[in-house]
C-alpha atoms as a PDB file:
ATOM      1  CA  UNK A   1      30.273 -48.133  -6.657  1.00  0.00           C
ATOM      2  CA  UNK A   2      31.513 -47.290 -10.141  1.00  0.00           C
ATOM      3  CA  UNK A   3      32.912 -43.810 -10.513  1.00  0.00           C
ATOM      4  CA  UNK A   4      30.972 -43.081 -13.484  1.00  0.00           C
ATOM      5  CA  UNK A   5      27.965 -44.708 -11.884  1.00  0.00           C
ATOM      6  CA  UNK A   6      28.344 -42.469  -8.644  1.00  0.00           C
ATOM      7  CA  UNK A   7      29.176 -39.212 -10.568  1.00  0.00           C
ATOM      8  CA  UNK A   8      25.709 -40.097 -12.494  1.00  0.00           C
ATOM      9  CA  UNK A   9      23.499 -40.809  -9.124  1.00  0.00           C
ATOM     10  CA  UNK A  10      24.473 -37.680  -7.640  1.00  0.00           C
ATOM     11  CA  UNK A  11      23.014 -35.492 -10.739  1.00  0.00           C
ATOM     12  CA  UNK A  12      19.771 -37.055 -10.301  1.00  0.00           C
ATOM     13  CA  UNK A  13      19.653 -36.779  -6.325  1.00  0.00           C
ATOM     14  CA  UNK A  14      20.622 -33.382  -6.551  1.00  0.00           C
ATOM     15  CA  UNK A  15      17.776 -32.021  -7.466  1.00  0.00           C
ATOM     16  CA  UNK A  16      15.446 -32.815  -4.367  1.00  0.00           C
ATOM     17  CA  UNK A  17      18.083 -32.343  -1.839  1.00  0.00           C
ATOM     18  CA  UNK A  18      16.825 -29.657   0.462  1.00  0.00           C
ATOM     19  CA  UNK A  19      18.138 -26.295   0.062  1.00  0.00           C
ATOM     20  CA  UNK A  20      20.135 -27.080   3.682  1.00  0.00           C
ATOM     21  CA  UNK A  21      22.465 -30.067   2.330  1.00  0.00           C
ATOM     22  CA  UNK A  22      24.805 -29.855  -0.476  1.00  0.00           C
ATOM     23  CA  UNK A  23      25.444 -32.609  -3.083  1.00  0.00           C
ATOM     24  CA  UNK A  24      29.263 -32.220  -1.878  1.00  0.00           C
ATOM     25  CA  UNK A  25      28.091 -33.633   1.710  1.00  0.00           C
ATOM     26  CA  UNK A  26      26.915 -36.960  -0.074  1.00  0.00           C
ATOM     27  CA  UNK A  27      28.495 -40.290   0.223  1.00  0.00           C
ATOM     28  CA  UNK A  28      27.694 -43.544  -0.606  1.00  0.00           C
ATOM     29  CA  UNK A  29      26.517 -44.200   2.920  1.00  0.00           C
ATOM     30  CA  UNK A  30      24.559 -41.277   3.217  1.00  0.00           C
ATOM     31  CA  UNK A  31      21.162 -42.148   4.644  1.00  0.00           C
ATOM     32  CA  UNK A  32      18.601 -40.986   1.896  1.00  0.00           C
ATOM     33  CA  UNK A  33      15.925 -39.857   4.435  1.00  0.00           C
ATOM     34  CA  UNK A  34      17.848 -39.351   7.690  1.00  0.00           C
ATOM     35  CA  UNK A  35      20.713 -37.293   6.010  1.00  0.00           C
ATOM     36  CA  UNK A  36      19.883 -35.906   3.422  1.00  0.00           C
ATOM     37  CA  UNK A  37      16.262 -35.517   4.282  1.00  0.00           C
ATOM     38  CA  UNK A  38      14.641 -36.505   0.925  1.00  0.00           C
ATOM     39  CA  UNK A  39      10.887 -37.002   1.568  1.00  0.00           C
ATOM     40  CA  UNK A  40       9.341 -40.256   0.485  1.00  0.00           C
ATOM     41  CA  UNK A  41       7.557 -38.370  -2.780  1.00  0.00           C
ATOM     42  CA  UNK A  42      10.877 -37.289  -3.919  1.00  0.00           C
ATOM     43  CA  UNK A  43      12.472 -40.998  -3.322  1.00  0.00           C
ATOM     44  CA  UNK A  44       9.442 -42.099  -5.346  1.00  0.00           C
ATOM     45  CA  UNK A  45      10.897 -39.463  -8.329  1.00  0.00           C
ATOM     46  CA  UNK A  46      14.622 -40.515  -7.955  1.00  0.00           C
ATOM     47  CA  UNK A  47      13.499 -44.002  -7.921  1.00  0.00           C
ATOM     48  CA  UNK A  48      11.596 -43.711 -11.859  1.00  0.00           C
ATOM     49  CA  UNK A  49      15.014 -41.079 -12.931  1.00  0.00           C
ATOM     50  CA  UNK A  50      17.118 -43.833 -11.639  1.00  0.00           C
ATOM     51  CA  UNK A  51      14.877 -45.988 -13.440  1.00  0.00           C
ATOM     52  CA  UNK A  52      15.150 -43.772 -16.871  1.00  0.00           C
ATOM     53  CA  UNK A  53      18.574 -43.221 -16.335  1.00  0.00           C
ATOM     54  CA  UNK A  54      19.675 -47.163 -16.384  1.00  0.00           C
ATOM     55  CA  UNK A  55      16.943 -48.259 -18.691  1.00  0.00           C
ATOM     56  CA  UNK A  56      16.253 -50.706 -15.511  1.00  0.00           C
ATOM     57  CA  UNK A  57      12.971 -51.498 -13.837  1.00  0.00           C
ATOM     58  CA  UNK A  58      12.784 -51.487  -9.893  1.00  0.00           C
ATOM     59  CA  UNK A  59      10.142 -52.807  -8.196  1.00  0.00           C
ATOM     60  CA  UNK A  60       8.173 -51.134  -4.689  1.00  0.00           C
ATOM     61  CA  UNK A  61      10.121 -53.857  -2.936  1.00  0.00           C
ATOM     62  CA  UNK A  62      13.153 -52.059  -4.283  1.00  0.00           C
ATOM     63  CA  UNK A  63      12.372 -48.855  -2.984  1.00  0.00           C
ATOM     64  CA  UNK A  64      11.872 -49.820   0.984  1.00  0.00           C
ATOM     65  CA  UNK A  65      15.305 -51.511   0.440  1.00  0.00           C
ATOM     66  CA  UNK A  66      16.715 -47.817  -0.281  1.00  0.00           C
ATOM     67  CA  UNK A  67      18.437 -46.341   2.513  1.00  0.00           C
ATOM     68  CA  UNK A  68      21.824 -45.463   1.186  1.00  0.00           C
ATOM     69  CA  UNK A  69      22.749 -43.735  -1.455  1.00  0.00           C
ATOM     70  CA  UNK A  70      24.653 -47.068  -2.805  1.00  0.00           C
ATOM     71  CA  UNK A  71      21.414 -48.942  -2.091  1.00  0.00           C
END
């Protein structure tokens, strides 16, 4: 994963991390709901910032395919 890229996902997951994890625990393997235990309505929010962020569109078959961080 890009540096840039990375450096860029990490701002938007920071915000619904828990107050119990830190953003300087993540890596790109870091389990989204196991590890870092993000709740499916905040995936749901990353998801549409990613979304905003990239001017991309992912579809709901994107999402269950999010695990990881670098997913």
């Amino acid at each position: 994963m890009a540096e840039a890229y990375y450096s860029q996902l990490l701002d938007i997951i920071k915000p619904y991390l828990p107050e119990d994890v830190s953003v300087t625990d993540i890596t790109p393997d870091s389990h989204l709901l196991e590890e870092l235990n993000i709740n499916s309505a905040h995936l749901v929010d990353i998801m549409l910032d990613v979304e905003d962020a990239y001017d991309i569109i992912l579809e709901n078959e994107d999402m269950e395919k999010m695990e990881t961080v670098s997913d």
